[in-house]
Protein backbone atom coordinates (compact mmCIF):
# COMPACT_ATOMS: atom_id res chain seq x y z
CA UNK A 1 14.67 -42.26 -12.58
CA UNK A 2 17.81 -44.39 -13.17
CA UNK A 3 19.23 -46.03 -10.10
CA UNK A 4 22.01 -48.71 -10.23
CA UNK A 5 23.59 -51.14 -7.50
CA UNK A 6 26.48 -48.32 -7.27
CA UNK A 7 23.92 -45.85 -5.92
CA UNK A 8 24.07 -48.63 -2.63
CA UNK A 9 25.01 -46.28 0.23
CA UNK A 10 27.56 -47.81 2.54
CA UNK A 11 25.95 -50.76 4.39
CA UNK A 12 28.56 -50.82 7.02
CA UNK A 13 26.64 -51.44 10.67
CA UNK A 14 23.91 -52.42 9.42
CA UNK A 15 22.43 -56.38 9.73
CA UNK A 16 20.03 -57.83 7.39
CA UNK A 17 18.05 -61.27 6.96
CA UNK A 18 16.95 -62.12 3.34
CA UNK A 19 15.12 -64.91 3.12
CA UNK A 20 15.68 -67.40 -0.21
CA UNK A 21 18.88 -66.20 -0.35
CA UNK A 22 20.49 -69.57 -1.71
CA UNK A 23 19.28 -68.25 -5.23
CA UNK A 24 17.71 -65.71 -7.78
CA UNK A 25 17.05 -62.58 -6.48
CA UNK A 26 17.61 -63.39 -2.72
CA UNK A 27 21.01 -64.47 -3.75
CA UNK A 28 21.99 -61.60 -5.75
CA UNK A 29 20.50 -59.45 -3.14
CA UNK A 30 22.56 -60.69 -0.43
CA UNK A 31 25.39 -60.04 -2.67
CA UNK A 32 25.24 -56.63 -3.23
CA UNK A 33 24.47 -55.45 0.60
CA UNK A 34 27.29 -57.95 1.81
CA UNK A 35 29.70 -56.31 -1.27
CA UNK A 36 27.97 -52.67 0.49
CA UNK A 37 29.26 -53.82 3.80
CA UNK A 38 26.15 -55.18 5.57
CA UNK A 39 26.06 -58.27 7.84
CA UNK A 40 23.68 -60.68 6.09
CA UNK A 41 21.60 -63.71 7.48
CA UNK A 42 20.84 -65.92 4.27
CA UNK A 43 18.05 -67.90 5.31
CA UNK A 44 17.72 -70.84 2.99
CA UNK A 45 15.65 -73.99 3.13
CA UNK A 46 18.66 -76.19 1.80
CA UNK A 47 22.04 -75.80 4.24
CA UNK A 48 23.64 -78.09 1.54
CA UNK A 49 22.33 -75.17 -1.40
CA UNK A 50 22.92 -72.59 1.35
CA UNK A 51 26.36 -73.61 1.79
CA UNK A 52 26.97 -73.12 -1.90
CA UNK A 53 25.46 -69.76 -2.17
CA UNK A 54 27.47 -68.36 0.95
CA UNK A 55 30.54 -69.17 -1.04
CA UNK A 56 29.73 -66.48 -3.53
CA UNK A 57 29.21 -63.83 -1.66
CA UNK A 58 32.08 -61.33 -1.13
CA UNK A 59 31.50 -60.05 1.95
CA UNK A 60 29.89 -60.87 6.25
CA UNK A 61 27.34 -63.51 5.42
CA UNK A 62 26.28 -66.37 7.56
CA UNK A 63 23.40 -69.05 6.86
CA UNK A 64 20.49 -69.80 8.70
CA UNK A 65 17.71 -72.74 8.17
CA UNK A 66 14.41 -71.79 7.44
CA UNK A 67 11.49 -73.46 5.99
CA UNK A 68 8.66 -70.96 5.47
CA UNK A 69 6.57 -73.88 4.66
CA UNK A 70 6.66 -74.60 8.72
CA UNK A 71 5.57 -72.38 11.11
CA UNK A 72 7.89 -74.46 13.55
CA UNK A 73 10.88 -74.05 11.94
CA UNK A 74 9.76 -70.44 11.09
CA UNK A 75 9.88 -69.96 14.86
CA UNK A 76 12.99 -71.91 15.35
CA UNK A 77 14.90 -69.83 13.00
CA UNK A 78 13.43 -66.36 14.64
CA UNK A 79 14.78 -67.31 18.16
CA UNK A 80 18.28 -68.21 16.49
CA UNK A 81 18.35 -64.63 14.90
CA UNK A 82 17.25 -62.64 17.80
CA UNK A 83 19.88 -64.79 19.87
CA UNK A 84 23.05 -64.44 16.86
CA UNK A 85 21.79 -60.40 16.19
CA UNK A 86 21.14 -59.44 19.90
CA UNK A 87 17.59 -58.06 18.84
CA UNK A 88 19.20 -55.80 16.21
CA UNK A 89 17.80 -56.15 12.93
CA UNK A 90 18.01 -53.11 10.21
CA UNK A 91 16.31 -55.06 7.30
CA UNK A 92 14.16 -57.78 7.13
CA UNK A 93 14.00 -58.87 2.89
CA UNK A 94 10.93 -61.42 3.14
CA UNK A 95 11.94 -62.49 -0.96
CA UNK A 96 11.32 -66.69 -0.65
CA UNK A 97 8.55 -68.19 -2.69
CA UNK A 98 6.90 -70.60 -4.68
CA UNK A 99 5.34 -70.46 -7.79
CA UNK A 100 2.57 -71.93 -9.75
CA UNK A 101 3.10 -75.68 -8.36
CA UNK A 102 0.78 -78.52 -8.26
CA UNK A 103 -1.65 -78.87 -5.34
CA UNK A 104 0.41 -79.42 -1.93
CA UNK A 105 0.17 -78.62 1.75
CA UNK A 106 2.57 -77.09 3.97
CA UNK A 107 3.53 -79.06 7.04
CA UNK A 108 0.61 -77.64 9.22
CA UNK A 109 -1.97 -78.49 6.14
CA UNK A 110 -2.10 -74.84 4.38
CA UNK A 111 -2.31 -74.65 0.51
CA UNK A 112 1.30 -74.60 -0.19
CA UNK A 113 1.88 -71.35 -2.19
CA UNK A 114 -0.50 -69.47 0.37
CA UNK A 115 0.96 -71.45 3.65
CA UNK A 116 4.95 -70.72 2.00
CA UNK A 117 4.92 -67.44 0.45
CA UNK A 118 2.22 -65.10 2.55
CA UNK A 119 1.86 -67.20 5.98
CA UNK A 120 5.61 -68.21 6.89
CA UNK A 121 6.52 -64.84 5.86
CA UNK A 122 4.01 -62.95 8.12
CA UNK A 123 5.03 -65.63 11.29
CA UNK A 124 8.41 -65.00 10.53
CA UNK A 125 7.97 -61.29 11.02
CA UNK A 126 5.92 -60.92 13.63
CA UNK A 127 8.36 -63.26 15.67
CA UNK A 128 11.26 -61.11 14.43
CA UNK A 129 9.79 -57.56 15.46
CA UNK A 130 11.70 -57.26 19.15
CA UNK A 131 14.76 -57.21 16.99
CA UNK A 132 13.17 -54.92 14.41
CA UNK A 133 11.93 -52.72 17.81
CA UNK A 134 15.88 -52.59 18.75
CA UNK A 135 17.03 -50.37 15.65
CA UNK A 136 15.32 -46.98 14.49
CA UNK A 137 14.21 -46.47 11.00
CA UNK A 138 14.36 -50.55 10.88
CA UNK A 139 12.91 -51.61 7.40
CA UNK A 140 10.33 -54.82 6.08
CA UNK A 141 10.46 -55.37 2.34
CA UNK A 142 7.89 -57.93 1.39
CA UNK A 143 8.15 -59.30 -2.14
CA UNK A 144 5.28 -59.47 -4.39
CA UNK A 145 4.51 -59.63 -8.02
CA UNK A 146 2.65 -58.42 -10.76
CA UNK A 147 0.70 -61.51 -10.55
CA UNK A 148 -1.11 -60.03 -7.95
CA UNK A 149 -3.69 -58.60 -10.32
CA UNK A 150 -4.69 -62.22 -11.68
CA UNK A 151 -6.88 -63.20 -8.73
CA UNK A 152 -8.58 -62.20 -5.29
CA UNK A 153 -8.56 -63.28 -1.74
CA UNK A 154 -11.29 -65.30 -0.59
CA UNK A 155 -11.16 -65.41 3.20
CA UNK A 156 -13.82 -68.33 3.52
CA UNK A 157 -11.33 -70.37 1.07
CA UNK A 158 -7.92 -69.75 1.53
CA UNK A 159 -6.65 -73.02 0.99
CA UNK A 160 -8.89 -74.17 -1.92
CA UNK A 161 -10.93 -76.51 -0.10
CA UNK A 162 -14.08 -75.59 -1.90
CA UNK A 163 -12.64 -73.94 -4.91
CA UNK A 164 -11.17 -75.80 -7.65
CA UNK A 165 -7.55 -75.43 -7.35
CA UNK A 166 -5.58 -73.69 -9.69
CA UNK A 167 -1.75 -73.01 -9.82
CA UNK A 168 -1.25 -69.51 -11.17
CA UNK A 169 -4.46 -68.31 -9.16
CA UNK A 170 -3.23 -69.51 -5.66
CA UNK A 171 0.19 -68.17 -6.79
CA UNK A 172 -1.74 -64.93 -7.47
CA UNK A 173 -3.74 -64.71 -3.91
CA UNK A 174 -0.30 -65.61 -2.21
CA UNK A 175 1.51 -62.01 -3.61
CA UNK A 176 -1.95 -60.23 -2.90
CA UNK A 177 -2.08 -61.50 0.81
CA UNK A 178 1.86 -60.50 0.26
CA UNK A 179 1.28 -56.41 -0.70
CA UNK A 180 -1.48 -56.23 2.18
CA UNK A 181 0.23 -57.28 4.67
CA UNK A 182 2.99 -55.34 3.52
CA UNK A 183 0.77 -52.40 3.80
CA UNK A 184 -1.09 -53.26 6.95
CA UNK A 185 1.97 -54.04 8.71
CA UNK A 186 2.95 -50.33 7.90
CA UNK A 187 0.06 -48.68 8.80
CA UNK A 188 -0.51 -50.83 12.04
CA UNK A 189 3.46 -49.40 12.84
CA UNK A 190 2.75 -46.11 12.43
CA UNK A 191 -0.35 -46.28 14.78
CA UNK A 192 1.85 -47.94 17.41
CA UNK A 193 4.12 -44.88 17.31
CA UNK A 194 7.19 -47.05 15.86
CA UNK A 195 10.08 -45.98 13.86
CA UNK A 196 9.67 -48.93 11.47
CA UNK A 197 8.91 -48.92 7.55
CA UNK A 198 7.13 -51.70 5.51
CA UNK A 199 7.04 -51.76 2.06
CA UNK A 200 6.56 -53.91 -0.74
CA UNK A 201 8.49 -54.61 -3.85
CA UNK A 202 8.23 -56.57 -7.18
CA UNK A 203 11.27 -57.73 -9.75
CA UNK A 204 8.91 -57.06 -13.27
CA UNK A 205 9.69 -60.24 -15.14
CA UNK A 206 13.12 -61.03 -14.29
CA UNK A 207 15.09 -64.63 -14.83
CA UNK A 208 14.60 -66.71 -11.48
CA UNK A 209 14.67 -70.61 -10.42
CA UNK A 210 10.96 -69.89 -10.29
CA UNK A 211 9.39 -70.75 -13.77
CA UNK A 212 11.88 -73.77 -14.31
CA UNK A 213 11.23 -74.82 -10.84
CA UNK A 214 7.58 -74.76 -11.01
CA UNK A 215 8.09 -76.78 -14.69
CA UNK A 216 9.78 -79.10 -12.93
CA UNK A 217 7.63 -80.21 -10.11
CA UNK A 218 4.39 -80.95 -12.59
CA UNK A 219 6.29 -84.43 -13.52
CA UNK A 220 8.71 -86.81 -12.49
CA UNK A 221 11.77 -88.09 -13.49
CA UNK A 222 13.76 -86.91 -17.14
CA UNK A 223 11.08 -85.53 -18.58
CA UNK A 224 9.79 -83.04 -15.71
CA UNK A 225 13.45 -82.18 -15.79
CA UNK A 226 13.75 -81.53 -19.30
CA UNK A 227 10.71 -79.59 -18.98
CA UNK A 228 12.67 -77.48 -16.20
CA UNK A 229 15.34 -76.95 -18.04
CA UNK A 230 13.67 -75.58 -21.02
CA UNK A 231 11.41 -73.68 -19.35
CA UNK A 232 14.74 -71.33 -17.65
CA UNK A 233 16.13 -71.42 -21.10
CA UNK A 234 12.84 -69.38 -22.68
CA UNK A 235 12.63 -67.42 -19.26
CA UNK A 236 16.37 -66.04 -19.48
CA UNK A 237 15.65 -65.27 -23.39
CA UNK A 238 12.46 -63.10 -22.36
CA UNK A 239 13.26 -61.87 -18.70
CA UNK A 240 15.26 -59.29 -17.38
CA UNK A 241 18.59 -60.40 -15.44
CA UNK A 242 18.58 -61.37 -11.62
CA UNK A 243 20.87 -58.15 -10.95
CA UNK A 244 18.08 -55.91 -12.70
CA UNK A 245 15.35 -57.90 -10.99
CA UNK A 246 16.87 -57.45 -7.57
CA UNK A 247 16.64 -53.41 -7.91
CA UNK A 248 13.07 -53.31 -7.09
CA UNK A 249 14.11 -54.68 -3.31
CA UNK A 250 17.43 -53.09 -3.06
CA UNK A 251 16.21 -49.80 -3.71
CA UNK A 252 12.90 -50.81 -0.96
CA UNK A 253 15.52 -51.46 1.34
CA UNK A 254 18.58 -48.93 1.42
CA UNK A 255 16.84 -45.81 -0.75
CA UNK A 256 16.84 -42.51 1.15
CA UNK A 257 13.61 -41.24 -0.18
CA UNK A 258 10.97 -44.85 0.43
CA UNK A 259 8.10 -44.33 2.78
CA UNK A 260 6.21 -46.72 4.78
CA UNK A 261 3.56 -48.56 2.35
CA UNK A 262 5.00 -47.76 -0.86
CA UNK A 263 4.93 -50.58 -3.75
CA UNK A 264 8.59 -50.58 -5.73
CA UNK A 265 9.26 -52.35 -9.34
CA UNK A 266 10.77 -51.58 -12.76
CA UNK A 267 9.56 -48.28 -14.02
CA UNK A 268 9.29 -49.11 -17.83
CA UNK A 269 6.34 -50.15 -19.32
CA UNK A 270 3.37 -52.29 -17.56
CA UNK A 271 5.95 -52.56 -14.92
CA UNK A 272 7.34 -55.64 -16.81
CA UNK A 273 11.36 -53.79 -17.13
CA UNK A 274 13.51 -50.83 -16.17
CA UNK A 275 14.90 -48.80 -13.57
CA UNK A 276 13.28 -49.03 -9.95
CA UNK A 277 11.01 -46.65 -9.11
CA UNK A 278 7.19 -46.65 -7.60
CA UNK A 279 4.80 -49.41 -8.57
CA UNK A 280 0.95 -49.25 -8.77
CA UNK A 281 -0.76 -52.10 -6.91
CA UNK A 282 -4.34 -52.92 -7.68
CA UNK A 283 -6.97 -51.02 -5.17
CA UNK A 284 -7.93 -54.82 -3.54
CA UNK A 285 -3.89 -54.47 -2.21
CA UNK A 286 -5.15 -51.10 -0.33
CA UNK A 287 -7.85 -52.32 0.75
CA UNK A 288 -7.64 -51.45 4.85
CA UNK A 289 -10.73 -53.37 5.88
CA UNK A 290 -9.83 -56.69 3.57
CA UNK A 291 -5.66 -56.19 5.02
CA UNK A 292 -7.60 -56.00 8.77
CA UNK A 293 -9.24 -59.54 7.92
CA UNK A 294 -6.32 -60.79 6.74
CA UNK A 295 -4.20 -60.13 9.37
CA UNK A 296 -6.91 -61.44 12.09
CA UNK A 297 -6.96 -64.70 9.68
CA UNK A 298 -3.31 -65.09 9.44
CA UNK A 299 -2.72 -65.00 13.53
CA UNK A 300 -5.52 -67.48 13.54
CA UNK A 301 -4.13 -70.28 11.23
CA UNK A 302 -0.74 -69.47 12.21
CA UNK A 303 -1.07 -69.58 15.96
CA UNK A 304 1.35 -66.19 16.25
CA UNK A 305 0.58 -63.38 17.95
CA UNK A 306 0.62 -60.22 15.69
CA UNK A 307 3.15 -57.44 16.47
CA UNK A 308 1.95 -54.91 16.46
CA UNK A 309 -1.27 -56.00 17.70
């Protein structure tokens, strides 16, 4: 299948949040659905790097704060979308993340790439379903990663309290949590009789802030920087671009033809490049009974009630 930004339908009517959007793929897919005539929240950590994104974009965009790495803010910047959308959200783009940093917590003491990329994500849309509720055929596209193979989810450990920590393996259990959610949210939808689709999406290996960011932050000072900066050198020489990263999610999001729980990436070989098309997540991210756990966990640590329950 080939599929290109110019197969974009008309976005006109339509309002979307993306969250990360002050860079990498979030960026470039708030972009393209502003350039397609959409009305898109950018919901960015930074308002100083959220500022400077939103002056790129060529179209409706406005900014709001969000750090996934609080629930409190998570749930501050719900209530301001409800309140600025009227309860009328099309898409919800959860694309933020970490990757691969050095041992941190969150503000309310979670592992940091756990707490950030699976746990502010699944708050944030669970607070943001009565405005999902308000339009039909309303869409979630979680972002995961073919890095979800490298590890599992141990329930009794989320957070690496007894395990030794590792980066790329809590980066890994962070984009599984991400794909079953992703897919329990759908199936936990369709049960409740809504006209709602959740699916999940990867970029392949596509140039991102990611692997220069998480460079940077194992140092201080020139050197970590350095380190960051070569690091995005040797990804861009490698990786796909950011616009044929973004297709994954784009096509999640506006395609005619996606069904609730479907996985989206690049179609070419071990997923790693190409055109968009279906993705093949490992059998732990279909998992119903280990998704049901998770879910249960995730209202438990988060203090948000699940919707739908």
């Amino acid at each position: 299948m080939s599929w290109s930004e110019a197969d974009i339908p008309d976005q006109s009517g339509k309002t979307v949040l993306v969250t990360g959007a002050n860079s990498g793929l979030g960026l470039r897919t708030t972009q393209v659905l502003a350039s397609k005539g959409a009305h898109v929240f950018m919901a960015c950590r930074s308002p100083e790097r959220g500022r400077e994104a939103l002056a790129t974009v060529d179209g409706a965009a406005e900014l709001v704060e969000l750090d996934l790495a609080d629930v409190a803010s998570v749930g501050k910047a719900a209530a301001e979308v409800r309140e600025r959308t009227g309860d009328r959200l099309d898409i919800l783009i959860n694309n933020a993340g970490i990757m691969a940093t050095p041992r941190a917590a969150t503000a309310d003491g979670f592992e940091a790439q756990f707490g950030t990329n699976h746990l502010g994500h699944a708050a944030l849309t669970w607070l943001l379903m009565p405005a999902l509720r308000g339009v039909p055929g309303a869409r979630v596209v979680t972002v995961s990663s073919m890095a979800h193979r490298g590890a599992g989810l141990d329930l009794d450990d989320l957070n690496f309290d007894r395990r030794r920590y590792n980066p790329m393996a809590a980066y890994a259990q962070s984009k599984l949590a991400n794909l079953l959610f992703a897919m329990e949210l759908d199936r936990r939808a369709a049960a409740a009789g809504l006209d709602l689709v959740s699916v999940a999406a990867h970029p392949g290996l596509s140039e991102s802030e990611l692997a220069g960011n998480s460079a940077r932050l194992r140092g201080s000072g020139r050197i970590a920087a350095a380190l960051g900066r070569v690091v995005s050198a040797g990804n861009r020489l490698i990786a796909q671009s950011v616009e044929r990263g973004a297709l994954p999610q784009l096509y999640a999001a506006v395609a005619a033809d996606v069904r609730g729980g479907e996985y989206f990436g690049p179609t070419g070989p071990g997923e790693v490049f190409g055109a968009p098309g279906r993705a093949k997540p490992r059998s732990a991210a279909l998992n119903p009974d280990l998704a049901r756990a998770l879910w249960a966990q995730t209202a438990a640590l988060t203090g948000v009630s699940p919707d739908p329950a």
